[in-house]
PDB file of N, CA and C in Angstrom:
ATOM      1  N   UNK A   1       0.850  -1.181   0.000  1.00  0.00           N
ATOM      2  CA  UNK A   1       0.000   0.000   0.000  1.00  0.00           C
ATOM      3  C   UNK A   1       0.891   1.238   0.000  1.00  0.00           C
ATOM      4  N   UNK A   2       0.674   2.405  -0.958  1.00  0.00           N
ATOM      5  CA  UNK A   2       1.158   3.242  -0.708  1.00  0.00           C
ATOM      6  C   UNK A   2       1.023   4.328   0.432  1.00  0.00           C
ATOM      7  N   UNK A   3       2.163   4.781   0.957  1.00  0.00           N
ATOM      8  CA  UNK A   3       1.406   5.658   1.967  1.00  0.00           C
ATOM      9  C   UNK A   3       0.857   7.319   1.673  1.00  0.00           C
ATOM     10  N   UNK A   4       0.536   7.151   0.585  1.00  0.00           N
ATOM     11  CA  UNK A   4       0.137   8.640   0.224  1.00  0.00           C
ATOM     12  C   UNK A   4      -1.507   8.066   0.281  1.00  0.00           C
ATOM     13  N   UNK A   5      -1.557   6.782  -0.282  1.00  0.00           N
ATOM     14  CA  UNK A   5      -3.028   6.443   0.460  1.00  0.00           C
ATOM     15  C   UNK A   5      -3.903   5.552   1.474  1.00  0.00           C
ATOM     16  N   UNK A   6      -2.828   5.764   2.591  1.00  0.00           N
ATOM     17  CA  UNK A   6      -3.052   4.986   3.339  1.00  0.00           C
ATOM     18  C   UNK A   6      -4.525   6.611   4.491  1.00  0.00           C
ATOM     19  N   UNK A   7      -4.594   5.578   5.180  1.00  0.00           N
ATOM     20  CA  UNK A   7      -5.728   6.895   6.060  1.00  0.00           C
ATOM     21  C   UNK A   7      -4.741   7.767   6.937  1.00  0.00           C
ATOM     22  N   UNK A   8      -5.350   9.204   6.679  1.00  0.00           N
ATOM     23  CA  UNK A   8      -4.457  10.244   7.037  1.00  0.00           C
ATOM     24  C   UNK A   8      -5.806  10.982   7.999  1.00  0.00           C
ATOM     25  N   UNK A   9      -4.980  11.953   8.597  1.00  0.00           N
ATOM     26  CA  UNK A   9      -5.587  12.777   9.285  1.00  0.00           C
ATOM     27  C   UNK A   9      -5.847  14.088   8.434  1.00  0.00           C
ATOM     28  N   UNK A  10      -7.341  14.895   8.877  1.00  0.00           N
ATOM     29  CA  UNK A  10      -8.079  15.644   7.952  1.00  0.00           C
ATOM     30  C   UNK A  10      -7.090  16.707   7.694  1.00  0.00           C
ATOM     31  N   UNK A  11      -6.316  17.199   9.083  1.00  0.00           N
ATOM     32  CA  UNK A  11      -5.469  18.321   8.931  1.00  0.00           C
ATOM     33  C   UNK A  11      -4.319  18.263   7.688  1.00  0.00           C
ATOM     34  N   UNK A  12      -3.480  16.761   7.877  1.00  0.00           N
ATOM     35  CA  UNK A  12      -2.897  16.800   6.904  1.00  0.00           C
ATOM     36  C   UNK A  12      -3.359  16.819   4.999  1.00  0.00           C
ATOM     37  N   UNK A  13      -4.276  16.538   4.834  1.00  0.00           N
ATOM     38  CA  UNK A  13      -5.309  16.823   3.798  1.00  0.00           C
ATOM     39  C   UNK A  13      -5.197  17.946   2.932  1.00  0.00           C
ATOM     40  N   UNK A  14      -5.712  18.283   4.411  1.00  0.00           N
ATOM     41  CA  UNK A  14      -6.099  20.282   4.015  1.00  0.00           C
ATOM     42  C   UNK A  14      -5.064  20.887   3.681  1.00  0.00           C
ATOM     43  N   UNK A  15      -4.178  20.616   4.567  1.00  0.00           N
ATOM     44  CA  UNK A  15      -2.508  21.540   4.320  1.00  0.00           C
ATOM     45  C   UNK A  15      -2.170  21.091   3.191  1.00  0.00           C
ATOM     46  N   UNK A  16      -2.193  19.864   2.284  1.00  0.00           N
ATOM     47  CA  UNK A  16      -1.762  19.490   1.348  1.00  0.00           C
ATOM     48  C   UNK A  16      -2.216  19.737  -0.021  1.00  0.00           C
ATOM     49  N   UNK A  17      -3.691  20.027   0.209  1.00  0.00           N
ATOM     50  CA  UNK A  17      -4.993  20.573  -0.859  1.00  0.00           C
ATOM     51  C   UNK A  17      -4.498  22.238  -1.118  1.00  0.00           C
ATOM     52  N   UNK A  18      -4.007  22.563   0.448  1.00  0.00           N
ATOM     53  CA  UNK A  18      -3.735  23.993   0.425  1.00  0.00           C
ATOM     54  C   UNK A  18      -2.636  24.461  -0.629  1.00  0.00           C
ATOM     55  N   UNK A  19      -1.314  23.620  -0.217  1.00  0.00           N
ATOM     56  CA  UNK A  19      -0.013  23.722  -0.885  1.00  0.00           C
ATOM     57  C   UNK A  19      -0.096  23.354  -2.212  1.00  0.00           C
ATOM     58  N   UNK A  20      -1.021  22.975  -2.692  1.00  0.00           N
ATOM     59  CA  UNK A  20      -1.533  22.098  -4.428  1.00  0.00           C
ATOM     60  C   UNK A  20      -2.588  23.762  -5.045  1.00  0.00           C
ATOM     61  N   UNK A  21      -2.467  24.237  -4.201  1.00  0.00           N
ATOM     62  CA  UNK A  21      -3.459  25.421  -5.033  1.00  0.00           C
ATOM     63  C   UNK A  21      -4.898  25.599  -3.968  1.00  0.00           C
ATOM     64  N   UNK A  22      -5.266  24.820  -3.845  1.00  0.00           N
ATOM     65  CA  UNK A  22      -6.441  24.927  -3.736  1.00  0.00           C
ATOM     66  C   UNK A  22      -6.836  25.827  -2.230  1.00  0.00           C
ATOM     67  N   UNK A  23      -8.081  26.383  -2.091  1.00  0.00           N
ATOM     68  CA  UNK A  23      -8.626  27.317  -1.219  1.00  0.00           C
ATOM     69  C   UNK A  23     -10.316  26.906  -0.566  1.00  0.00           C
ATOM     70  N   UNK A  24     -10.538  27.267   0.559  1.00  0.00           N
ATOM     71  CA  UNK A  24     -11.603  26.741   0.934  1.00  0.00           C
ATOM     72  C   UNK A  24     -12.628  27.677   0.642  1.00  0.00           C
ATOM     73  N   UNK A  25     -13.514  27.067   0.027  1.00  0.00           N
ATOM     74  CA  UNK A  25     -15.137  28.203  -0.779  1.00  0.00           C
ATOM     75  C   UNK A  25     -15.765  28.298   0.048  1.00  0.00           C
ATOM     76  N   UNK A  26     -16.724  26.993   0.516  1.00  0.00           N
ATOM     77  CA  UNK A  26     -17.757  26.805   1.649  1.00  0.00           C
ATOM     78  C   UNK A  26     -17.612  25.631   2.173  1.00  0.00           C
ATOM     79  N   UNK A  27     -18.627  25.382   3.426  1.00  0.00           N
ATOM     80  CA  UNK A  27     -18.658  24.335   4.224  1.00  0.00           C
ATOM     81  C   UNK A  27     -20.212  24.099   4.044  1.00  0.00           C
ATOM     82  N   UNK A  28     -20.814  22.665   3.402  1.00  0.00           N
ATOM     83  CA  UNK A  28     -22.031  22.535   3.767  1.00  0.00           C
ATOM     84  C   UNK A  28     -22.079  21.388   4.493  1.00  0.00           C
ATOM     85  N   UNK A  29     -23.208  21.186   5.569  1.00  0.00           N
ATOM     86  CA  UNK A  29     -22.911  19.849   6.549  1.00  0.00           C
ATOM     87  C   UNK A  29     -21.913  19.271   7.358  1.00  0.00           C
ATOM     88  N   UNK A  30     -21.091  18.271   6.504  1.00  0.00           N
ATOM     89  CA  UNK A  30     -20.035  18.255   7.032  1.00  0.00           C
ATOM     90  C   UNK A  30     -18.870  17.881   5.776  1.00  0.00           C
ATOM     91  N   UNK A  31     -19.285  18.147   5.052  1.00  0.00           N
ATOM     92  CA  UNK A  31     -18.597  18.249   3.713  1.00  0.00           C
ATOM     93  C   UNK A  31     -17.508  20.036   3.514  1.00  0.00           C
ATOM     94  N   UNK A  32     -16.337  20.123   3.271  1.00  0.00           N
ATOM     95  CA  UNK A  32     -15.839  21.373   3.040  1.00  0.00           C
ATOM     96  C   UNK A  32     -15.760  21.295   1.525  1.00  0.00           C
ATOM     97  N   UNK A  33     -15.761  22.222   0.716  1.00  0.00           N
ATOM     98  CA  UNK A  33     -15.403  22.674  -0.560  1.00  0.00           C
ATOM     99  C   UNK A  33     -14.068  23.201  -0.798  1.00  0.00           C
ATOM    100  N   UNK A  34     -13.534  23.138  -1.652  1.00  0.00           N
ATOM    101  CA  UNK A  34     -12.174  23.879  -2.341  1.00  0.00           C
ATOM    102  C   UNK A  34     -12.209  23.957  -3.596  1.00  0.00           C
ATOM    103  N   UNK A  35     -11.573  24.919  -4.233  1.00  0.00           N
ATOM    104  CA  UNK A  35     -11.464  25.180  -5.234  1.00  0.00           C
ATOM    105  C   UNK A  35     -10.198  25.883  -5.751  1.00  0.00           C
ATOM    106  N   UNK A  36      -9.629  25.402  -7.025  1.00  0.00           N
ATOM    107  CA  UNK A  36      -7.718  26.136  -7.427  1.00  0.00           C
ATOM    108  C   UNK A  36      -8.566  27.178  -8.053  1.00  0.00           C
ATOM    109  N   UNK A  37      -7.859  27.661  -8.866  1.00  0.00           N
ATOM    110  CA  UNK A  37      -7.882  29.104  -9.787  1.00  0.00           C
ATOM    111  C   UNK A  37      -8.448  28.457 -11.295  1.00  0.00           C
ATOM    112  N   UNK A  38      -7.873  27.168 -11.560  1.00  0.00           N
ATOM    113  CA  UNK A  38      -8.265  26.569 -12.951  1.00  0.00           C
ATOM    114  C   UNK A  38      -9.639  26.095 -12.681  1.00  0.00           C
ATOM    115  N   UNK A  39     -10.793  26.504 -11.362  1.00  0.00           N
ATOM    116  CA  UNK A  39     -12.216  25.878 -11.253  1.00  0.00           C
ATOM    117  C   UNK A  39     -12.414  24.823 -10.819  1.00  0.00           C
ATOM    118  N   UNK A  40     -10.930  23.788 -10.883  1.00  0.00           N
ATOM    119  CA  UNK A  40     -11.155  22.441  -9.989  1.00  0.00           C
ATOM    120  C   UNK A  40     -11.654  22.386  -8.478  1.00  0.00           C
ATOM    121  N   UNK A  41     -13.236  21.684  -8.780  1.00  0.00           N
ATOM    122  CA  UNK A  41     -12.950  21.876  -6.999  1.00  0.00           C
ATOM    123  C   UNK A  41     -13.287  20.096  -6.624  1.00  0.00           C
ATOM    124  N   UNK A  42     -12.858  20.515  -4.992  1.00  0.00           N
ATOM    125  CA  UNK A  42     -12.630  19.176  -4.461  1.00  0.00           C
ATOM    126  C   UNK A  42     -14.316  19.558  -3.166  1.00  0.00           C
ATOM    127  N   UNK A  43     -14.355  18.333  -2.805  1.00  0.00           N
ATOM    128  CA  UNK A  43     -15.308  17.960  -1.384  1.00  0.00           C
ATOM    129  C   UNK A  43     -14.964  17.310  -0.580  1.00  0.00           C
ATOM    130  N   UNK A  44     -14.233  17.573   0.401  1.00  0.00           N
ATOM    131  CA  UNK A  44     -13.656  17.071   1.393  1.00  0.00           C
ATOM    132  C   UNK A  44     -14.387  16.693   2.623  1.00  0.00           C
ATOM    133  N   UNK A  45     -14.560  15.530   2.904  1.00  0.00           N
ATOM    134  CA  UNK A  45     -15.853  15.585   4.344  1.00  0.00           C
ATOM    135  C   UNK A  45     -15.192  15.906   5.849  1.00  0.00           C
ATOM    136  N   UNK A  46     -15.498  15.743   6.522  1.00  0.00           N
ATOM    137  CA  UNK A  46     -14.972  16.616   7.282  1.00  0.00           C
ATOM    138  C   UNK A  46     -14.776  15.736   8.558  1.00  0.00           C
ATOM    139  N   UNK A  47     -14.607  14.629   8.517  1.00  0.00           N
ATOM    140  CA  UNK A  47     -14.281  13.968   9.691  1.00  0.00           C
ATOM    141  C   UNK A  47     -13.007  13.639  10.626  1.00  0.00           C
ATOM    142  N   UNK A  48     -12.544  13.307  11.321  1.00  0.00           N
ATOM    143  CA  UNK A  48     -11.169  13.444  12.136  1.00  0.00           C
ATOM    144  C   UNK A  48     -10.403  12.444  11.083  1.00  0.00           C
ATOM    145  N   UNK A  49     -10.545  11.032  10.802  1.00  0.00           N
ATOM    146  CA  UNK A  49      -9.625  10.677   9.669  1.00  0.00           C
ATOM    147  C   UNK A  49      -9.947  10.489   8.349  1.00  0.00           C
ATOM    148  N   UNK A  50      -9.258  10.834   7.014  1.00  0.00           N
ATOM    149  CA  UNK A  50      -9.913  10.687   6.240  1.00  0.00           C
ATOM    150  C   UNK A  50      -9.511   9.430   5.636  1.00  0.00           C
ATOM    151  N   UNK A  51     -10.808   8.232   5.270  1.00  0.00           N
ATOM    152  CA  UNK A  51      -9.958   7.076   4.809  1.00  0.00           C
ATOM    153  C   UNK A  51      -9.443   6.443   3.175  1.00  0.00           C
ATOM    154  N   UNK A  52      -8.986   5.497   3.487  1.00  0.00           N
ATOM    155  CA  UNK A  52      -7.788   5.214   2.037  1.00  0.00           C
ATOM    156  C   UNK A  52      -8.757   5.922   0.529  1.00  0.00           C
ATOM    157  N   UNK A  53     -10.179   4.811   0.855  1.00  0.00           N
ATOM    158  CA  UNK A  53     -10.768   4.708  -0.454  1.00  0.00           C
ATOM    159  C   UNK A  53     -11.363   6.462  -0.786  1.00  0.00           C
ATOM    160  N   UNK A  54     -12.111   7.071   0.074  1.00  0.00           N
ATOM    161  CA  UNK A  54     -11.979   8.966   0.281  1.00  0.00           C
ATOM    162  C   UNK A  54     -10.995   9.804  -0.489  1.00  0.00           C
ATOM    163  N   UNK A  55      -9.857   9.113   0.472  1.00  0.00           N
ATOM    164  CA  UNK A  55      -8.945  10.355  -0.202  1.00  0.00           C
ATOM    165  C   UNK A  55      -7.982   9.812  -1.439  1.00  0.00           C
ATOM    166  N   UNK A  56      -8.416   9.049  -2.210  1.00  0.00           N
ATOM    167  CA  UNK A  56      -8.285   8.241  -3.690  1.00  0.00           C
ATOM    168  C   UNK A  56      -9.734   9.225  -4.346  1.00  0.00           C
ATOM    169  N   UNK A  57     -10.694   8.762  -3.504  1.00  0.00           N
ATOM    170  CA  UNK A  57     -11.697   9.991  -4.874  1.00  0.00           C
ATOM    171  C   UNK A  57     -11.163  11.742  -4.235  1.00  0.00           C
ATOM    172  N   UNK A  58     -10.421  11.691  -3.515  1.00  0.00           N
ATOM    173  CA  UNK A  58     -10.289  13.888  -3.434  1.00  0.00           C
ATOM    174  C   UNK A  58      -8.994  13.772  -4.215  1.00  0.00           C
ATOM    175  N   UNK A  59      -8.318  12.843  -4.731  1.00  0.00           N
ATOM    176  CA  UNK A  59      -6.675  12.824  -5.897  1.00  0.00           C
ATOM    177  C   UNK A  59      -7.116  13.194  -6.875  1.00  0.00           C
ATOM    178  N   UNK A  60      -8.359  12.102  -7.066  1.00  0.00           N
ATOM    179  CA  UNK A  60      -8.660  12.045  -8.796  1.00  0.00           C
ATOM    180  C   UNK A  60      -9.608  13.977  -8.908  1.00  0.00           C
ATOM    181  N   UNK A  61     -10.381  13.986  -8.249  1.00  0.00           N
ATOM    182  CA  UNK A  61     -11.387  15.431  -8.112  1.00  0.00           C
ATOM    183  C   UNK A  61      -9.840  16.339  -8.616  1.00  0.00           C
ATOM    184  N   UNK A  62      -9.078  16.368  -7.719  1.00  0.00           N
ATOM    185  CA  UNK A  62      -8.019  17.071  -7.505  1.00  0.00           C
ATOM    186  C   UNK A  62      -6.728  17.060  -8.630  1.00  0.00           C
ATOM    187  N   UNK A  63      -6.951  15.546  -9.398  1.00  0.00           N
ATOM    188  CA  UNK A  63      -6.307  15.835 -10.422  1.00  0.00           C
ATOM    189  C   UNK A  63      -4.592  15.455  -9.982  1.00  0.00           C
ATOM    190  N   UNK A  64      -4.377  15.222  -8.723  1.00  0.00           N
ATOM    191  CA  UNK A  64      -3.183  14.781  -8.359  1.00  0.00           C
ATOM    192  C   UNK A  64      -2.796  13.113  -8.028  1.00  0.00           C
ATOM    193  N   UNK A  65      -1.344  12.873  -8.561  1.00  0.00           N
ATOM    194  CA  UNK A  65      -1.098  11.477  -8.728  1.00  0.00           C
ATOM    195  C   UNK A  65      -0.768  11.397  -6.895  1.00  0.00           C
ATOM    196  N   UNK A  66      -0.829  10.074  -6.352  1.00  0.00           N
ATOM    197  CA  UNK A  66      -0.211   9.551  -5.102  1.00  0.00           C
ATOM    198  C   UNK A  66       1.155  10.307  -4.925  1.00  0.00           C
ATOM    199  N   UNK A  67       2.004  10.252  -6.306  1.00  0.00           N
ATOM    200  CA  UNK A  67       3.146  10.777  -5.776  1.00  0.00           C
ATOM    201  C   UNK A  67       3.340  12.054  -5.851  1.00  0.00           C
ATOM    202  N   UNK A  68       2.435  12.527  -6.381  1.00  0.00           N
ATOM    203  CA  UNK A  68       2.209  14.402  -6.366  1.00  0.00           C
ATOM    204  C   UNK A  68       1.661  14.643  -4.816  1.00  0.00           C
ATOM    205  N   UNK A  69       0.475  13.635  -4.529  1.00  0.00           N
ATOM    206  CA  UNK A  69       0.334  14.208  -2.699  1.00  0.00           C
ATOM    207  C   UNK A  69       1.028  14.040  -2.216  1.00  0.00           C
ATOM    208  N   UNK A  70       2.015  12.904  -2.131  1.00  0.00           N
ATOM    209  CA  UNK A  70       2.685  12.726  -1.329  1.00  0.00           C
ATOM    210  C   UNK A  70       4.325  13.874  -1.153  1.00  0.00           C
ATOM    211  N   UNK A  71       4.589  13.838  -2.454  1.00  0.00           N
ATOM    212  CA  UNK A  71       5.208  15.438  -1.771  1.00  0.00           C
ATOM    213  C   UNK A  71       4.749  16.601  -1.148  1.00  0.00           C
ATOM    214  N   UNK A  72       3.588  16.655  -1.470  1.00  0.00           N
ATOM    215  CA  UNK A  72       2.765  17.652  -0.490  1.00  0.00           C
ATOM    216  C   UNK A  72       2.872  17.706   1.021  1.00  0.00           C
ATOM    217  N   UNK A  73       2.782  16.341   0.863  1.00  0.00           N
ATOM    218  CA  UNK A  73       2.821  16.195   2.467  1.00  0.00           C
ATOM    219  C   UNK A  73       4.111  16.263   2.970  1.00  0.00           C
ATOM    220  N   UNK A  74       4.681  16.709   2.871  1.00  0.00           N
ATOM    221  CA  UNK A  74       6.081  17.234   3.223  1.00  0.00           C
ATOM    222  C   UNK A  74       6.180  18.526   4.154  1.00  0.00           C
TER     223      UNK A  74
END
């Protein structure tokens, strides 16, 4: 398993969505929104961890490979 998708914590996510472009629009429920400058936006839910199969669909939304998050997370 790679660990760019293994289950991470929401904070690290965000900081990583952050450093990739992206910015937070709105919050509905418990879902957050983001969006880059090119209109991509992501839906991030909002729970304390986010898990493997989740944050595999916020890559693809997001347009980033495992090994593109995973430098992020740096």
């Amino acid at each position: 398993m790679s660990p760019a998708l293994a289950d991470l914590p929401l904070r690290k996510v965000v900081d990583a969505l952050k450093k990739a472009g992206f910015a937070h629009v709105r919050t509905k429920g418990s879902h957050a929104v983001f969006q880059n400058a090119d209109g991509r936006i992501v839906v991030v839910p909002q729970h304390p961890t986010v898990k493997r199969g989740t944050l595999a669909s916020i890559l693809r939304q997001a347009g980033l490979t495992p090994a593109e998050f995973l430098l992020l997370l740096r």
